[in-house]
Protein backbone atom coordinates (compact mmCIF):
# COMPACT_ATOMS: atom_id res chain seq x y z
CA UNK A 1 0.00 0.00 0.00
CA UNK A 2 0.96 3.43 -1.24
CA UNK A 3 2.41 5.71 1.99
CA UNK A 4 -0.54 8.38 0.71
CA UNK A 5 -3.31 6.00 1.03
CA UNK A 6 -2.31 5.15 4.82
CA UNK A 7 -6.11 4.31 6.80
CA UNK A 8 -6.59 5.36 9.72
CA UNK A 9 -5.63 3.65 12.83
CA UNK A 10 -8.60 0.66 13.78
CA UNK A 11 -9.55 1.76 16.81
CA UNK A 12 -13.16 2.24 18.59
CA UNK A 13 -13.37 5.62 18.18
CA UNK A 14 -12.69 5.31 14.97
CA UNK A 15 -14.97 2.64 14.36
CA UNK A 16 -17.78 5.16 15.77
CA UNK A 17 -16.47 8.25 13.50
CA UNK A 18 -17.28 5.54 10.64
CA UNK A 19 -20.87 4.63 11.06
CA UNK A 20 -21.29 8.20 11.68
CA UNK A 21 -20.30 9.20 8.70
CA UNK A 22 -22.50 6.38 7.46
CA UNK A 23 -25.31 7.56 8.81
CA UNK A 24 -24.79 11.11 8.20
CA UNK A 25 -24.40 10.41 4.16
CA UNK A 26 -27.65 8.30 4.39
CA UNK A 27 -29.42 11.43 6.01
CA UNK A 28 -28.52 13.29 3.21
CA UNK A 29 -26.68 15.43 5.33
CA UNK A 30 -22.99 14.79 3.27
CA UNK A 31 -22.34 13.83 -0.13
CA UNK A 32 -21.58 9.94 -0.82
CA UNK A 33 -18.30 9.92 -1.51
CA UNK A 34 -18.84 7.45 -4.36
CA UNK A 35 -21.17 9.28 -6.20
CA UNK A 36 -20.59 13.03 -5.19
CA UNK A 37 -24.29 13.53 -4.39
CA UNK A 38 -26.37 14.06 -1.48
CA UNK A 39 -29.03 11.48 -1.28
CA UNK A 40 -31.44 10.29 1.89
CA UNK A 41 -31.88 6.86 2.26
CA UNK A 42 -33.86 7.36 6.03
CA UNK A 43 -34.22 3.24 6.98
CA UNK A 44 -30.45 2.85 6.33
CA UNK A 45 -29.70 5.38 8.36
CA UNK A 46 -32.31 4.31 11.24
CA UNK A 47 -30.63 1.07 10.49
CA UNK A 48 -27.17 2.76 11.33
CA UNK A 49 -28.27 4.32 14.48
CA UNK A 50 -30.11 1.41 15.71
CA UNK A 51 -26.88 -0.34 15.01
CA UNK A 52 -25.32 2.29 17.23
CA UNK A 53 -27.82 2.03 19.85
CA UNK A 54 -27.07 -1.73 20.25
CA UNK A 55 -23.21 -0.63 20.50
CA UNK A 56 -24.06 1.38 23.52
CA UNK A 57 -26.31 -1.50 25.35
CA UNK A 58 -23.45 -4.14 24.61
CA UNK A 59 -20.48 -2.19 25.23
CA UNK A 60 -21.59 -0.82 28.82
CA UNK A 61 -18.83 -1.02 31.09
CA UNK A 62 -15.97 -1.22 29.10
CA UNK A 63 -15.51 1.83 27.49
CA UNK A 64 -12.97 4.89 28.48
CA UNK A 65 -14.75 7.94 29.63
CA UNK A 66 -14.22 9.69 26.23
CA UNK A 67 -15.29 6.63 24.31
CA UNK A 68 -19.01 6.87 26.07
CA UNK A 69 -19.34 10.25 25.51
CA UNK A 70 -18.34 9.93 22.02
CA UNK A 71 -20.74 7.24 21.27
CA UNK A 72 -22.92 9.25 23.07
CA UNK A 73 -23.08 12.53 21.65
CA UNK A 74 -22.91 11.01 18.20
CA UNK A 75 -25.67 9.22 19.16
CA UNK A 76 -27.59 11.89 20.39
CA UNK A 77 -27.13 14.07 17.47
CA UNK A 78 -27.58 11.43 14.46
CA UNK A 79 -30.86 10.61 16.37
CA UNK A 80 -32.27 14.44 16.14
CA UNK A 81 -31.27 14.87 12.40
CA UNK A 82 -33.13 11.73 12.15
CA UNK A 83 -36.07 13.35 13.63
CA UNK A 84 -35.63 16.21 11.42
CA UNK A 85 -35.59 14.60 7.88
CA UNK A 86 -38.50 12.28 8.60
């Protein structure tokens, strides 16, 4: 692999940032990086945040402090766009 095409390291947070972004192009919110367009697809992104929710329920208890609150607040704020675009 090319030095320029280095991925980031796999870590949780990271992990987290991905579905977000997930989520966030199936709100319609960011373009889809494939195609360059904005385009909502809401029940893959409920499925996204659902997926998240489960992350939160199985994961209690062994997180770090900043990994919660990340989870969290992403959470939080996928779910009111969500709320928003429906």
């Amino acid at each position: 692999m090319a030095e320029d095409n280095k991925l980031p390291e796999a870590t949780f947070s990271a992990f987290i940032f991905s579905l977000n972004s997930s989520a966030l192009v199936n709100l319609g919110i960011i373009e889809d990086p494939a195609t360059n367009k904005k385009v909502k697809d809401l029940p893959l992104a409920k499925q996204t945040i659902d997926i998240l929710v489960m992350l939160v329920e199985k994961t209690r208890g062994n997180l770090t402090k900043e990994e919660e609150s990340l989870l969290k607040g992403i959470l939080y704020n996928l779910k009111m766009i969500y709320v928003k675009e429906q």
